[in-house]
N, C-alpha and C. Protein backbone atom coordinates (compact mmCIF):
# COMPACT_ATOMS: atom_id res chain seq x y z
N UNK A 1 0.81 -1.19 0.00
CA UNK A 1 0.00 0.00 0.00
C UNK A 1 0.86 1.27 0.00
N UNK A 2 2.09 1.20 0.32
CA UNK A 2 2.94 2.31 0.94
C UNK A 2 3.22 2.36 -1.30
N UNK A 3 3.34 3.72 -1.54
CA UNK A 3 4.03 4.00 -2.78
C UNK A 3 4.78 5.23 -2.73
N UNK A 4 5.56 5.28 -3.65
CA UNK A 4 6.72 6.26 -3.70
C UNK A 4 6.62 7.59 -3.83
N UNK A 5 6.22 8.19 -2.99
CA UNK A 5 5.94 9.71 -3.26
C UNK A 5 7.00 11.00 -3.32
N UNK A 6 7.72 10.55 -3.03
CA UNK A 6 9.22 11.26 -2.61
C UNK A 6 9.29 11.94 -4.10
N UNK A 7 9.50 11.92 -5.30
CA UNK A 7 9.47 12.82 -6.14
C UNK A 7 8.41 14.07 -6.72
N UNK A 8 7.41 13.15 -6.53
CA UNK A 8 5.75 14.19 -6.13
C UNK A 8 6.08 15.17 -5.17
N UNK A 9 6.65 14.74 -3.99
CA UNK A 9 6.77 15.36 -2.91
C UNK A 9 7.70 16.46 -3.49
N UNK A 10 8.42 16.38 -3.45
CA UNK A 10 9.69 17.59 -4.02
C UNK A 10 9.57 17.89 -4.92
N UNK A 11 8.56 18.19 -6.01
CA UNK A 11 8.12 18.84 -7.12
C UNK A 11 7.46 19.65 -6.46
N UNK A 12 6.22 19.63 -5.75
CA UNK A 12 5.35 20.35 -5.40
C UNK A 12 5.79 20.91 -4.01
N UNK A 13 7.18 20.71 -3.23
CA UNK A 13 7.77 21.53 -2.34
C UNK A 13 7.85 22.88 -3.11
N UNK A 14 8.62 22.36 -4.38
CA UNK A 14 9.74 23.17 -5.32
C UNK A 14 8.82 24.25 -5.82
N UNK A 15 7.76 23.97 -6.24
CA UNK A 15 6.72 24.62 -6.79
C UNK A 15 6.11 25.53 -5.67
N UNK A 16 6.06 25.00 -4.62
CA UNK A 16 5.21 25.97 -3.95
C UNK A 16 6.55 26.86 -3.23
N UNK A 17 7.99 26.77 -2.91
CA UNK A 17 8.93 27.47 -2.87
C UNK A 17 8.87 28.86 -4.08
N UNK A 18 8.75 28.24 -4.85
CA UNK A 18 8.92 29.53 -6.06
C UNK A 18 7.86 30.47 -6.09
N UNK A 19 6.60 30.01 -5.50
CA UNK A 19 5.17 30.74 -5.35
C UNK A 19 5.49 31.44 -4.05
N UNK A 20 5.77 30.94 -3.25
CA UNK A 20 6.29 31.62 -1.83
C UNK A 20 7.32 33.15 -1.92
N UNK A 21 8.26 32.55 -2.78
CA UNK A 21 9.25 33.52 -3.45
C UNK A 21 8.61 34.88 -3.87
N UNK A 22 7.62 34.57 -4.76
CA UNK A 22 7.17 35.40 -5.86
C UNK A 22 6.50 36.50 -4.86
N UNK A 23 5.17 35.94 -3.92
CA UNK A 23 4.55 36.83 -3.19
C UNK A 23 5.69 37.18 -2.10
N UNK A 24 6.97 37.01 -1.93
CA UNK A 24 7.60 38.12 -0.95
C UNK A 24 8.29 38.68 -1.92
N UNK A 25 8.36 38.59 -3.00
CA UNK A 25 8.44 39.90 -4.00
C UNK A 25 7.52 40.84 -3.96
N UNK A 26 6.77 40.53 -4.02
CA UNK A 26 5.23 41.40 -4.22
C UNK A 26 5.33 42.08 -3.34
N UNK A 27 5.35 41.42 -1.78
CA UNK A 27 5.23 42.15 -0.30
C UNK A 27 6.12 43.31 -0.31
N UNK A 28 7.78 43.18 -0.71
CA UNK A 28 8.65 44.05 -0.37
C UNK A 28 8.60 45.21 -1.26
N UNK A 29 7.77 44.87 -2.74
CA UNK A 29 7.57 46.04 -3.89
C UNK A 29 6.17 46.90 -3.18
N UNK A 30 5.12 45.95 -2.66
CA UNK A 30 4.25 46.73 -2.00
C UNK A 30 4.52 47.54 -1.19
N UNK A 31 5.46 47.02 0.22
CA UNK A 31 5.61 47.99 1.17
C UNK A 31 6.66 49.23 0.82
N UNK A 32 7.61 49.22 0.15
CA UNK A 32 8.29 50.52 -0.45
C UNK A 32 7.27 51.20 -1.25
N UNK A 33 6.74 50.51 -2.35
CA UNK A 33 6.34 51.63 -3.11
C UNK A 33 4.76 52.01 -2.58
N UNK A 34 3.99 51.58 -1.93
CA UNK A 34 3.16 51.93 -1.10
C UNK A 34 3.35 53.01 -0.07
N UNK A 35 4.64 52.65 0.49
CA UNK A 35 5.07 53.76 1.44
C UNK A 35 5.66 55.31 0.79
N UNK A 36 5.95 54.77 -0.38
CA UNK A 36 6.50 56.13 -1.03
C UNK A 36 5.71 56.86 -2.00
N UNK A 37 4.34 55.90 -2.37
CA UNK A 37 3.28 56.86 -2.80
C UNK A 37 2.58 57.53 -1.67
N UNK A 38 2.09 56.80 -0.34
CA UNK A 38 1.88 57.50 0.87
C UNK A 38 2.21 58.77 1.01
N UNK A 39 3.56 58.77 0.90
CA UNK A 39 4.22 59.92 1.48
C UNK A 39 4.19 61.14 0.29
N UNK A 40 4.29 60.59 -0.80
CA UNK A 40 4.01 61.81 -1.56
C UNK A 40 2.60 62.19 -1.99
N UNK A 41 1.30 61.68 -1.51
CA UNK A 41 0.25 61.97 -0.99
C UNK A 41 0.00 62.79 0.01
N UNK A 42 0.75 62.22 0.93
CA UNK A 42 0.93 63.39 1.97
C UNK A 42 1.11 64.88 1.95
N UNK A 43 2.42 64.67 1.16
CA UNK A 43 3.41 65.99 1.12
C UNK A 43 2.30 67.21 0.38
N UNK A 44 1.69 66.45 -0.52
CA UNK A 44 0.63 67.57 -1.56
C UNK A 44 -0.51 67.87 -0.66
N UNK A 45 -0.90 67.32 0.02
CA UNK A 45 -1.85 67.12 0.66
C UNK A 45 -1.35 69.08 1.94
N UNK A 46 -0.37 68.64 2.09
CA UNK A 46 -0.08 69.21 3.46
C UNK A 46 0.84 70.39 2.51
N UNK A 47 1.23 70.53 1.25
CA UNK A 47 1.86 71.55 0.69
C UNK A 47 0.51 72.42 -0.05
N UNK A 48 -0.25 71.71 -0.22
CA UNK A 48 -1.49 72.26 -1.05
C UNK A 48 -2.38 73.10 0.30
N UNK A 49 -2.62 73.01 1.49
CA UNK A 49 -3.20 73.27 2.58
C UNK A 49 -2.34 74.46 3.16
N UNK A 50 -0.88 74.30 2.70
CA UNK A 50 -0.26 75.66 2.82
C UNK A 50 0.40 75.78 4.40
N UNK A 51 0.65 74.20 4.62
CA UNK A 51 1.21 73.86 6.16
C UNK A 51 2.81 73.55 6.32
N UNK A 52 3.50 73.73 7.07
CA UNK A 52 4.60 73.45 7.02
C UNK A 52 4.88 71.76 6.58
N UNK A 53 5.94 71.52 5.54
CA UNK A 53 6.20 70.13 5.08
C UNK A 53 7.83 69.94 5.91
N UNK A 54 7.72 68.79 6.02
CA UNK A 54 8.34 68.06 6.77
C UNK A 54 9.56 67.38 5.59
N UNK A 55 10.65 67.21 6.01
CA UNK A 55 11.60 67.16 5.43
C UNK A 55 11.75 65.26 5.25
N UNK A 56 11.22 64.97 4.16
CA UNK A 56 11.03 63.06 3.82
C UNK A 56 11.91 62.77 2.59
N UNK A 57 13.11 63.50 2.72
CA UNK A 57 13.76 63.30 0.93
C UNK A 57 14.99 61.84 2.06
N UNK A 58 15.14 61.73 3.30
CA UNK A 58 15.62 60.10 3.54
C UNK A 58 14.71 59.21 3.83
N UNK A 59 13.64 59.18 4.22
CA UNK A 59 12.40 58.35 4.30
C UNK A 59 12.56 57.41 2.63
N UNK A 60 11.99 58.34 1.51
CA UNK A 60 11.79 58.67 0.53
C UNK A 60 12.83 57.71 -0.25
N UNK A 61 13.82 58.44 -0.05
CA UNK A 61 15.15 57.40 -0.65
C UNK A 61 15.05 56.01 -0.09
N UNK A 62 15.13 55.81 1.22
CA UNK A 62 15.09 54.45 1.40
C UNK A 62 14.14 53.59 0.93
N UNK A 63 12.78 54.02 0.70
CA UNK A 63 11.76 53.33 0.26
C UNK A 63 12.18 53.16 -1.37
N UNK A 64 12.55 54.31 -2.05
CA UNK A 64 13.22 53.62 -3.70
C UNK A 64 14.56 52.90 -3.98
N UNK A 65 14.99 53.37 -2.56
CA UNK A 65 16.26 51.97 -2.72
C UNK A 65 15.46 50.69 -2.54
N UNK A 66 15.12 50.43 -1.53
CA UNK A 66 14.02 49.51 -1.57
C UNK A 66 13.18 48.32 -2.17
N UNK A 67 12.94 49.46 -3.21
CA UNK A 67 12.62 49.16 -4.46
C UNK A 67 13.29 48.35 -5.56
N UNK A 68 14.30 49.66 -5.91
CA UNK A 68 15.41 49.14 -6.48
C UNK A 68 16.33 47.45 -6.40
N UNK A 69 16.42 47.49 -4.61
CA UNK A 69 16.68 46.32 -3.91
C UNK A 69 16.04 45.09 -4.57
N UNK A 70 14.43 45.72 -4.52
CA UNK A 70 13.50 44.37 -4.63
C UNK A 70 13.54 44.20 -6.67
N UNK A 71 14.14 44.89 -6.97
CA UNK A 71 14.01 44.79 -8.82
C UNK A 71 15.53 43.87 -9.02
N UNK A 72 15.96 44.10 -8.27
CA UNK A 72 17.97 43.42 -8.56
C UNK A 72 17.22 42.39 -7.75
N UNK A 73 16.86 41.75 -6.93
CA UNK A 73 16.31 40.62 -6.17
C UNK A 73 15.59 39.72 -7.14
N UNK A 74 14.46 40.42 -8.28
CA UNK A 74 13.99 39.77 -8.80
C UNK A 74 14.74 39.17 -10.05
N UNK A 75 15.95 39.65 -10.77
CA UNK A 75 16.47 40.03 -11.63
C UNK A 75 17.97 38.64 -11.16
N UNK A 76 18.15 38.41 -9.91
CA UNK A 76 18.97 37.40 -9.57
C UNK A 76 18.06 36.19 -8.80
N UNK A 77 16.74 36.07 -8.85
CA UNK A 77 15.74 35.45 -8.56
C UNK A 77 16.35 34.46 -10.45
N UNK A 78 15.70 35.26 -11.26
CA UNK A 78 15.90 34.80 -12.71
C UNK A 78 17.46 34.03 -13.08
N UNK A 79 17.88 34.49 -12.34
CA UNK A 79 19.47 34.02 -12.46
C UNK A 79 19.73 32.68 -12.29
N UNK A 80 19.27 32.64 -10.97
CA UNK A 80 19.22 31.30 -10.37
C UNK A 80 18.32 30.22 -10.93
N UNK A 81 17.17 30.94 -10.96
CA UNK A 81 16.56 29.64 -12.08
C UNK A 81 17.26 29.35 -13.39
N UNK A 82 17.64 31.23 -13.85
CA UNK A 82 18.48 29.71 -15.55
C UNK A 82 19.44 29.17 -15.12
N UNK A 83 20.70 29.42 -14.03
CA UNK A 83 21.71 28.75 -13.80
C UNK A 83 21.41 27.39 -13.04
N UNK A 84 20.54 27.19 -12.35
CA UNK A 84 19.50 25.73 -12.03
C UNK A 84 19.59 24.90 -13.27
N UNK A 85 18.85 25.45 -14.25
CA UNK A 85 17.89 24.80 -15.82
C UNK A 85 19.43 24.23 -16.25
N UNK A 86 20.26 25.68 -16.14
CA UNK A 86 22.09 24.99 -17.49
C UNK A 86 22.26 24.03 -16.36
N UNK A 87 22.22 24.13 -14.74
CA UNK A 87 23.31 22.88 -14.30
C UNK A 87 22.43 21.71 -14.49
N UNK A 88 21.49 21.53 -14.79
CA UNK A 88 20.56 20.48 -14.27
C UNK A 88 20.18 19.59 -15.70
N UNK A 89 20.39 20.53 -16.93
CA UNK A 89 19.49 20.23 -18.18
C UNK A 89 20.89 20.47 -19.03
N UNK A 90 21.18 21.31 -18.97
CA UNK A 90 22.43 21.46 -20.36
C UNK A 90 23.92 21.06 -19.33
N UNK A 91 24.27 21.52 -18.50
CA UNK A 91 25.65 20.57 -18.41
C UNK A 91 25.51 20.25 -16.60
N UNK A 92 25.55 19.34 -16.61
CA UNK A 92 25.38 18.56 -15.38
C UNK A 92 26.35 18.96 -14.52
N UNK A 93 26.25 19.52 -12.94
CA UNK A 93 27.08 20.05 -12.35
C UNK A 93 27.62 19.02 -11.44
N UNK A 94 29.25 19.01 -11.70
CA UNK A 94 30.07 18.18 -11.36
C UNK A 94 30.75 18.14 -9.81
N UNK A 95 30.61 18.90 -8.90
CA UNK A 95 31.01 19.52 -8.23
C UNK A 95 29.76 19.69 -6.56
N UNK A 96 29.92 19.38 -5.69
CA UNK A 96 28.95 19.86 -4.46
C UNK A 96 28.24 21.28 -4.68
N UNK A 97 29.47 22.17 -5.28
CA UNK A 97 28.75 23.83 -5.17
C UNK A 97 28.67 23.88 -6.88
N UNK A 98 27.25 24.50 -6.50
CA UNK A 98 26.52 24.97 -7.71
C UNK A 98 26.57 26.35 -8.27
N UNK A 99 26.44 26.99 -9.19
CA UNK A 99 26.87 28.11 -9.75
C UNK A 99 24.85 28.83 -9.19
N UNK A 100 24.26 28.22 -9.16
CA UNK A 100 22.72 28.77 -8.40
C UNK A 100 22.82 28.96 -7.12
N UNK A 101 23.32 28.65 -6.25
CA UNK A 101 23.48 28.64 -5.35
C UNK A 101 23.78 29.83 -4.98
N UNK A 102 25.13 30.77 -6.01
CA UNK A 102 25.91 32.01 -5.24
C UNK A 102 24.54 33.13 -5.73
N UNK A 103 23.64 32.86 -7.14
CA UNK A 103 22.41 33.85 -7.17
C UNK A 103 21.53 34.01 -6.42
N UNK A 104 21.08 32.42 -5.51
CA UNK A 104 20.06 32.36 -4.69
C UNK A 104 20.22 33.36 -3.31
N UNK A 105 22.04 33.04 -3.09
CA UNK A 105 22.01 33.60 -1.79
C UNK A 105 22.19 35.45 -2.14
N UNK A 106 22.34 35.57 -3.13
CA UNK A 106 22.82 37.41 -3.42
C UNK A 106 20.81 37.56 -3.72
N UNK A 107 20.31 36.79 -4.31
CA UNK A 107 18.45 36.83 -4.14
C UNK A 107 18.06 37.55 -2.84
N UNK A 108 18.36 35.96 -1.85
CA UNK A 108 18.10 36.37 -0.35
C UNK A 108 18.55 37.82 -0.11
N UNK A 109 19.77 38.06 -0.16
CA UNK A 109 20.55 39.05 0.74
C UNK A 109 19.91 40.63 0.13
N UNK A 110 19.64 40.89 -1.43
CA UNK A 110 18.88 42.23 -1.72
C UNK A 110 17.41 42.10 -1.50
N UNK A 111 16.81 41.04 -1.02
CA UNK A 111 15.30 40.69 -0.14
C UNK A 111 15.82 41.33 1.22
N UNK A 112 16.43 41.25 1.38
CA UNK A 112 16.81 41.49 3.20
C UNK A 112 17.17 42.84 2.89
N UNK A 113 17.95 43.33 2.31
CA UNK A 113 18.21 45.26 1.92
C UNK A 113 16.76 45.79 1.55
N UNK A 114 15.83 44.93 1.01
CA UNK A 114 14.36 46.07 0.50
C UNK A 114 13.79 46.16 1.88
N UNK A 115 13.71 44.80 2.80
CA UNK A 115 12.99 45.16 4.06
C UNK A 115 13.56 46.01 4.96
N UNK A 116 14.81 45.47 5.08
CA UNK A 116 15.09 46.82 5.95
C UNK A 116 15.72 48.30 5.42
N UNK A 117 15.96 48.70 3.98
CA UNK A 117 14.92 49.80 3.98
C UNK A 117 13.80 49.68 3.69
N UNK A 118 12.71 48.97 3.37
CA UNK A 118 11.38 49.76 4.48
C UNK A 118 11.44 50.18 6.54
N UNK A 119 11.97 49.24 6.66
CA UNK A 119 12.11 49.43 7.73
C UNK A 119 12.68 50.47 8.49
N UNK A 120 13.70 51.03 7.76
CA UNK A 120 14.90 52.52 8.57
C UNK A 120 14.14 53.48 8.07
N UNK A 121 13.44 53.35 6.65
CA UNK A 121 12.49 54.84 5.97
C UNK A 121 11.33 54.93 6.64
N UNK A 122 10.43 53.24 7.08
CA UNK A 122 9.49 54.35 7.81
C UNK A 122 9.80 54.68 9.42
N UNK A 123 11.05 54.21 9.87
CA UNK A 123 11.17 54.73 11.20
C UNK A 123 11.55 56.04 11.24
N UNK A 124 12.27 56.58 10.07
CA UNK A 124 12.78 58.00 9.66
C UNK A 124 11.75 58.86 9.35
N UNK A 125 10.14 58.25 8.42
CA UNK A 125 9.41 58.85 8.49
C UNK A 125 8.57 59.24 9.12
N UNK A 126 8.21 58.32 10.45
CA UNK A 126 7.83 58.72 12.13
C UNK A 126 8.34 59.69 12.45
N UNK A 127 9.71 59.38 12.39
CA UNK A 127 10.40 60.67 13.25
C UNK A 127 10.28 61.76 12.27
N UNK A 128 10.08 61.80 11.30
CA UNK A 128 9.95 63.11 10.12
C UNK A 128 9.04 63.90 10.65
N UNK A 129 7.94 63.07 11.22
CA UNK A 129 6.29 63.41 11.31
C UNK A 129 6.07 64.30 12.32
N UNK A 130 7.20 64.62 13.49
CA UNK A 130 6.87 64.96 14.73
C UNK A 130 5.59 65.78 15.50
């Protein structure tokens, strides 16, 4: 009764890894550029009313680095999958370390630069707000 599922299994890990991936792309493009249309909503809002504006040009930046972060993230996201496809499909990788491996982890590491700038821009933009 017992049958072999172990390749089923790790297809549909793999698959739902890459779906996982995709929406914390989404999340980190949402929260920068959400935060940085916010704020320039704001600014008109409170420049048009003829009130003193608050100085958000580092808020601001960090949220389009951010950005930026999360576009080079997606851009070595792609990397790693074709360098996956060549080691796996066109030349079989000979070796423990994989040439996907060094995209996946530079993936991770500009995922981790978009959150935390969101994170330092909107603590900068709290304190902007006083």
């Amino acid at each position: 009764m017992t049958t072999n599922m172990q390749p089923q299994h790790a297809i549909e890990t793999y698959k739902s890894l890459i779906q996982i991936a995709i929406e914390g792309f989404k999340l980190v493009s949402l929260f920068n550029g959400g935060a940085a249309v916010a704020i320039l909503a704001y600014l008109g809002n409170i420049a048009g009313n003829g009130g003193a504006v608050p100085d958000m040009r580092l808020p601001m930046s960090l949220f389009l680095a951010g950005l930026f972060f999360c576009a080079l993230a997606m851009l070595a996201g792609y990397l790693t999958q074709l360098s996956l496809y060549n080691e796996t499909v066109l030349r079989p990788a000979t070796s423990w370390y994989q040439k996907h491996v060094s995209w996946l982890w530079i993936a991770i590491g500009l995922v981790f630069l978009g959150i935390l700038a969101f994170g330092i821009g909107a603590y900068n933009a709290v304190v902007a707000f006083k």
